[in-house]
Protein backbone atom coordinates (compact mmCIF):
# COMPACT_ATOMS: atom_id res chain seq x y z
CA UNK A 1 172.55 103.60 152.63
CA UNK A 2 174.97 106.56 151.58
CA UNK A 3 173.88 109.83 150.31
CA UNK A 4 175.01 110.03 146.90
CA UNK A 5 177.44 106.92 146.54
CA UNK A 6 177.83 103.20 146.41
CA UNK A 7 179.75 101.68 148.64
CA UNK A 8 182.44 99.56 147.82
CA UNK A 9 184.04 96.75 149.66
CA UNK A 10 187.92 94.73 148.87
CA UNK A 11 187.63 91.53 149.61
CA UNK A 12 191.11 89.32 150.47
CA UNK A 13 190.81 86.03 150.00
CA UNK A 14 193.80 84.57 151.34
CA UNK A 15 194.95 80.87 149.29
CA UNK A 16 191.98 80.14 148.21
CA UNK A 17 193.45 77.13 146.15
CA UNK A 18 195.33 75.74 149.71
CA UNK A 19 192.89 76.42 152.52
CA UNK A 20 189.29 75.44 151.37
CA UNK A 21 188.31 72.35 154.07
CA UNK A 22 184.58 71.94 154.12
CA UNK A 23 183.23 74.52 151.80
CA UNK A 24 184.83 77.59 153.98
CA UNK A 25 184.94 79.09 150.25
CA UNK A 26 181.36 79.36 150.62
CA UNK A 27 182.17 82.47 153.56
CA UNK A 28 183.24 84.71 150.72
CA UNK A 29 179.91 83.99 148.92
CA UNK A 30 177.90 84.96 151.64
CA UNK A 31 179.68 87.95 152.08
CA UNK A 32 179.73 88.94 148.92
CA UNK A 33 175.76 88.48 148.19
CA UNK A 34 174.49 89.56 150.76
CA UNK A 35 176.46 93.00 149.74
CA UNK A 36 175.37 93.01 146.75
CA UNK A 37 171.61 92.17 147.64
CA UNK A 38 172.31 95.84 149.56
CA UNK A 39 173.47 97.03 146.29
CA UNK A 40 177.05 97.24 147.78
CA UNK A 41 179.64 96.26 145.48
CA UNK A 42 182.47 94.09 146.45
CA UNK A 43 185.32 93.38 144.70
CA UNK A 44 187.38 89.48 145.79
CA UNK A 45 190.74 89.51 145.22
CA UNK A 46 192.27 85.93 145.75
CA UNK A 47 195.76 85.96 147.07
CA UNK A 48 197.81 82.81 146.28
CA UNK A 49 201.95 81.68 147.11
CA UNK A 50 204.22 84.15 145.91
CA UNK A 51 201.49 87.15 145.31
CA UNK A 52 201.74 90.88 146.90
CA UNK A 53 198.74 92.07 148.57
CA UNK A 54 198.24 95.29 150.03
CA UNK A 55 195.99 94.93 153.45
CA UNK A 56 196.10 98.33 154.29
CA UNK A 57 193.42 98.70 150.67
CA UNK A 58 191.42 95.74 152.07
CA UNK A 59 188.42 95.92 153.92
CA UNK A 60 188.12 92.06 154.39
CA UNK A 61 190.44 89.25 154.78
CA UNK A 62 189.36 85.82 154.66
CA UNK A 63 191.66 82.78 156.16
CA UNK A 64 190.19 79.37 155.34
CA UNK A 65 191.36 76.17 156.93
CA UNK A 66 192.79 73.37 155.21
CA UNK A 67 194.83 70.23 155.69
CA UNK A 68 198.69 70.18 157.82
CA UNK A 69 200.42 69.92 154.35
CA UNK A 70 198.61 72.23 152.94
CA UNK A 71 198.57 74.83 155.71
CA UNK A 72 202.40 74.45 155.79
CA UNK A 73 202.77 75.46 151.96
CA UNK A 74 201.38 79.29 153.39
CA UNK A 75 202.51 79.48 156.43
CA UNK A 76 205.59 80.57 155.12
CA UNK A 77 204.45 83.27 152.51
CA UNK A 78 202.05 84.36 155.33
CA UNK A 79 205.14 84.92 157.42
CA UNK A 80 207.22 87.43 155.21
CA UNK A 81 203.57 89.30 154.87
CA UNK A 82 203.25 89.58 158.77
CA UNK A 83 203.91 92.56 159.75
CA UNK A 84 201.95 93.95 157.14
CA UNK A 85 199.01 92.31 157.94
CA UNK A 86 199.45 92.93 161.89
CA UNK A 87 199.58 97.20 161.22
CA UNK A 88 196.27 96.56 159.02
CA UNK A 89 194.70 94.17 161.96
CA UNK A 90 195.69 97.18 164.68
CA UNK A 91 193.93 99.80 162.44
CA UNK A 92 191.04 97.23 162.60
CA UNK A 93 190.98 95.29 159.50
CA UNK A 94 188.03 93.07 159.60
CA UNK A 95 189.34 89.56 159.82
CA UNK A 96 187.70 85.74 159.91
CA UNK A 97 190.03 83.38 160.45
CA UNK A 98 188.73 79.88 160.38
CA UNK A 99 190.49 76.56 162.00
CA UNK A 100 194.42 76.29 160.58
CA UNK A 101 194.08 80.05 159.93
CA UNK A 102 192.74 80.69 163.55
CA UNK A 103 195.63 78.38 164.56
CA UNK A 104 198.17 80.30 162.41
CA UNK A 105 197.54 83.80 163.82
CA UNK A 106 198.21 82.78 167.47
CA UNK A 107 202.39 82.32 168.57
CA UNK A 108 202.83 78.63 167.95
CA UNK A 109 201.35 75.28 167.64
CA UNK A 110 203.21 72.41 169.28
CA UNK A 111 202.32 68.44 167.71
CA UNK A 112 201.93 65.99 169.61
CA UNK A 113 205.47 64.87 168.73
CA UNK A 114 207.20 67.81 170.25
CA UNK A 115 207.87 70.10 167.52
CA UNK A 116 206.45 73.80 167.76
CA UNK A 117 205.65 75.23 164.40
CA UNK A 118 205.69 79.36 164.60
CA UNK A 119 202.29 81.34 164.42
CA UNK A 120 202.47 84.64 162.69
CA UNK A 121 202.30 86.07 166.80
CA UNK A 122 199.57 87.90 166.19
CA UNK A 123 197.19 86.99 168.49
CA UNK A 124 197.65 86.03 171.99
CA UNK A 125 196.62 82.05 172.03
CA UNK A 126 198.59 78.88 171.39
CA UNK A 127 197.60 75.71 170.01
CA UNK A 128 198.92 72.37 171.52
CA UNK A 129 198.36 69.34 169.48
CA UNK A 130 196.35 65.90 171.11
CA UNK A 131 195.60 62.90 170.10
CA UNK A 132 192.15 62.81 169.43
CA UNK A 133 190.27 64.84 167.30
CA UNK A 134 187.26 67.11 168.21
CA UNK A 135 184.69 66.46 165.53
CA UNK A 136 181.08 67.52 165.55
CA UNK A 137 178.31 70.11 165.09
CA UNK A 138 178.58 72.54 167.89
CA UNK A 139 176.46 75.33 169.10
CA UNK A 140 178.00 78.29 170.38
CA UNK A 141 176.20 81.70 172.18
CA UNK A 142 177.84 84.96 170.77
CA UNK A 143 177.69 88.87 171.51
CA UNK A 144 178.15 91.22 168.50
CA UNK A 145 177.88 94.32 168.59
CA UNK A 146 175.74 93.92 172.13
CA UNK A 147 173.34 91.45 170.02
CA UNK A 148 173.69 88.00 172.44
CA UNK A 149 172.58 84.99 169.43
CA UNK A 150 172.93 81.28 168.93
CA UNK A 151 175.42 80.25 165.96
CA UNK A 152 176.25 76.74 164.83
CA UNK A 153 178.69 75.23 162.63
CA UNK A 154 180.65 71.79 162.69
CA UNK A 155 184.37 71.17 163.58
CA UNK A 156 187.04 68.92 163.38
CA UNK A 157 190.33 69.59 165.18
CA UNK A 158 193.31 67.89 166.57
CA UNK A 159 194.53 71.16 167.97
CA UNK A 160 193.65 72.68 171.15
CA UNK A 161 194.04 76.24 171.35
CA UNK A 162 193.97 78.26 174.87
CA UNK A 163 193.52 82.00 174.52
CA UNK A 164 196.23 84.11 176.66
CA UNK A 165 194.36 88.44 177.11
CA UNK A 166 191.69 87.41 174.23
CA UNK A 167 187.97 87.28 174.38
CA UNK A 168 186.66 84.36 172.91
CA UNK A 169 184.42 84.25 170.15
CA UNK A 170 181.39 82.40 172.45
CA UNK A 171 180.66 79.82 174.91
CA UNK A 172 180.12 76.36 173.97
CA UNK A 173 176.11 75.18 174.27
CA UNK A 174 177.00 71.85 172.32
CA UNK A 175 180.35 70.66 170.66
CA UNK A 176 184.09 70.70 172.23
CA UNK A 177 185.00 74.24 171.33
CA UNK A 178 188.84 75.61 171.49
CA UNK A 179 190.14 72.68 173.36
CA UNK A 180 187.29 70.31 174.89
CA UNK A 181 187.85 72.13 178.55
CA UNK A 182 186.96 75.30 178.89
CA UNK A 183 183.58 75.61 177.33
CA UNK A 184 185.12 78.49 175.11
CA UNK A 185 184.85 78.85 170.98
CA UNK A 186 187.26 81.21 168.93
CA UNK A 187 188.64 84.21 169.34
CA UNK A 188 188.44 88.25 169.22
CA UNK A 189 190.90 90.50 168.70
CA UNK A 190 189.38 94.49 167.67
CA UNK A 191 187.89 93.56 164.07
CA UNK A 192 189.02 89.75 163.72
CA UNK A 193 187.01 87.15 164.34
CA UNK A 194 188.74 83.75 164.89
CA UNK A 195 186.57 80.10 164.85
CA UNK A 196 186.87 76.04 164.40
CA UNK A 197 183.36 75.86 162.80
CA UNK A 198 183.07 74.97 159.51
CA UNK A 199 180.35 74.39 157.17
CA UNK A 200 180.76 76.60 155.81
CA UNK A 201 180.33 79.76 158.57
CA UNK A 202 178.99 82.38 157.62
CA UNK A 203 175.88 81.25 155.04
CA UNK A 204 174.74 78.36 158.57
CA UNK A 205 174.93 82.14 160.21
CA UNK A 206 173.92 85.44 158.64
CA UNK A 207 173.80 87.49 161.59
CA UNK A 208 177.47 86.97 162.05
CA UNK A 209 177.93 87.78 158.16
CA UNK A 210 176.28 91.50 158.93
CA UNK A 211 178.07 92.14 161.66
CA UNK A 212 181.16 92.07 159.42
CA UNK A 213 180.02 93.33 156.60
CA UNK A 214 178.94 96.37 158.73
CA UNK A 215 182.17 96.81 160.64
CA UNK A 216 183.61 96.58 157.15
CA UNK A 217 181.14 99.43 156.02
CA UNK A 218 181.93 101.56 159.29
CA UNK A 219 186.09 101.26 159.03
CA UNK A 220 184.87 102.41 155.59
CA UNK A 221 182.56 104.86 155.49
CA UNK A 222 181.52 105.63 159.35
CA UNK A 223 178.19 106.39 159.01
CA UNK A 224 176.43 103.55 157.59
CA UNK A 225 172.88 101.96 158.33
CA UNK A 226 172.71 98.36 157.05
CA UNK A 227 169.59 97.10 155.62
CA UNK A 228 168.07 93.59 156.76
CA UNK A 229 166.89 91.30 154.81
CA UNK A 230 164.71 88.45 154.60
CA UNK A 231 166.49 85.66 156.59
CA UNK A 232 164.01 83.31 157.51
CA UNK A 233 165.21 80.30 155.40
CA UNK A 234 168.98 80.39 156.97
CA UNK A 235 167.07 81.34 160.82
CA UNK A 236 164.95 78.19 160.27
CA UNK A 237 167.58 75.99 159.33
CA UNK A 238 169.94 77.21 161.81
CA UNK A 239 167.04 76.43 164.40
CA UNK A 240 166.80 72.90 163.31
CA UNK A 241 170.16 72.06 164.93
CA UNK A 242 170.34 74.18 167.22
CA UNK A 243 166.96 71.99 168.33
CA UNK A 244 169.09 69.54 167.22
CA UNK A 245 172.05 70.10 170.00
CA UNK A 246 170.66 71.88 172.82
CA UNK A 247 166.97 71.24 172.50
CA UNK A 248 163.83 74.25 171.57
């Protein structure tokens, strides 16, 4: 892959303990093996309440989702790391933010009772709350990297989040999406990739996986040729819903 090294890649795993909903700890084992199936080593630091980290030394940062209480216990911490984490983001940090962290990046989310909660204000989308919840599997078309491809996952939101000067992640084949109107999923912002889908992510979907480990590789190292590998279990089970959803 590199002539004459092994790469190496920080991992950030942000509350791990806090923001785990539907096995999104299962994202940063998918990353992490199918790094080391490349022979690249990874190392996972888990950040909790109260801990330094240094973004700026990470090459991926992991935000899970996880319940109101629970997302309000880091929300906080998050805040007085902020700034830190917005100067790593602009020199294009590879970021996945899933559901409450998706939510938390944007400039506020407003209940259903009134109240606005503050978003870190990094990304331009806001989150309004409603009074149903958005629960399913969903299907969603992506481009990465100029690659178009079908990803699934399942979500289950209250929150309806409308992106301001963002791109969004995908369009919606099957599911509800950011809000249940606009046929859009997630976001993207440089290197950050922002979704409701659970499941967890990124083992339903390898293709996505690569695509971060490699712009992880490329803030990294630049020149960098990722090798494939043998992904016809996770393609065949990804094409069983996808049959599922939106039909062969």
């Amino acid at each position: 892959m590199l002539r004459g090294i092994r790469p190496k890649l920080t991992v950030c795993h942000m509350y791990p303990d806090l923001l785990n909903l539907y096995g999104d700890r299962g994202n940063i084992i998918a990353f992490t093996r199918r790094c080391q199936w490349r022979d690249i080593h990874v190392e996972v630091q888990q950040v909790n309440i109260g801990e330094k980290v240094s973004f700026e030394q990470m090459d991926f940062v992991f935000l899970g989702g996880g319940s109101d209480r629970e997302q309000n216990l880091m929300a906080a911490d998050l805040m007085e790391k902020s700034g830190y984490l917005r100067e790593a983001i602009e020199g294009n940090l590879v970021v996945l933010a899933i559901c409450g962290g998706y939510q938390l990046l944007g400039k506020y989310y407003r209940t259903i009772t009134g109240e606005v909660i503050p978003g870190l204000n990094i990304l331009d989308l806001y989150t309004e709350g409603g009074q149903t919840r958005l629960i399913g599997n969903v299907a969603v078309e992506v481009d990465l990297g100029g690659v178009r491809q079908k990803v699934t996952g399942f979500e289950n939101h209250s929150g309806r989040t409308y992106l301001g000067n963002l791109e969004p992640l995908g369009s919606v084949l099957a599911g509800q999406g950011n809000n249940g109107e606009d046929k859009k999923e997630g976001a993207r912002y440089r290197n950050v990739l922002c979704t409701y889908l659970h499941g967890p992510f990124l083992p339903k979907n390898p293709f996505v996986t690569d695509y971060l480990i490699s712009c992880s590789l490329k803030r990294r190292y630049r020149d960098i040729l990722l090798e494939p590998l043998d992904d016809s279990i996770e393609n065949s089970a990804n094409q069983v819903m996808l049959n599922r959803l939106i039909g062969s």
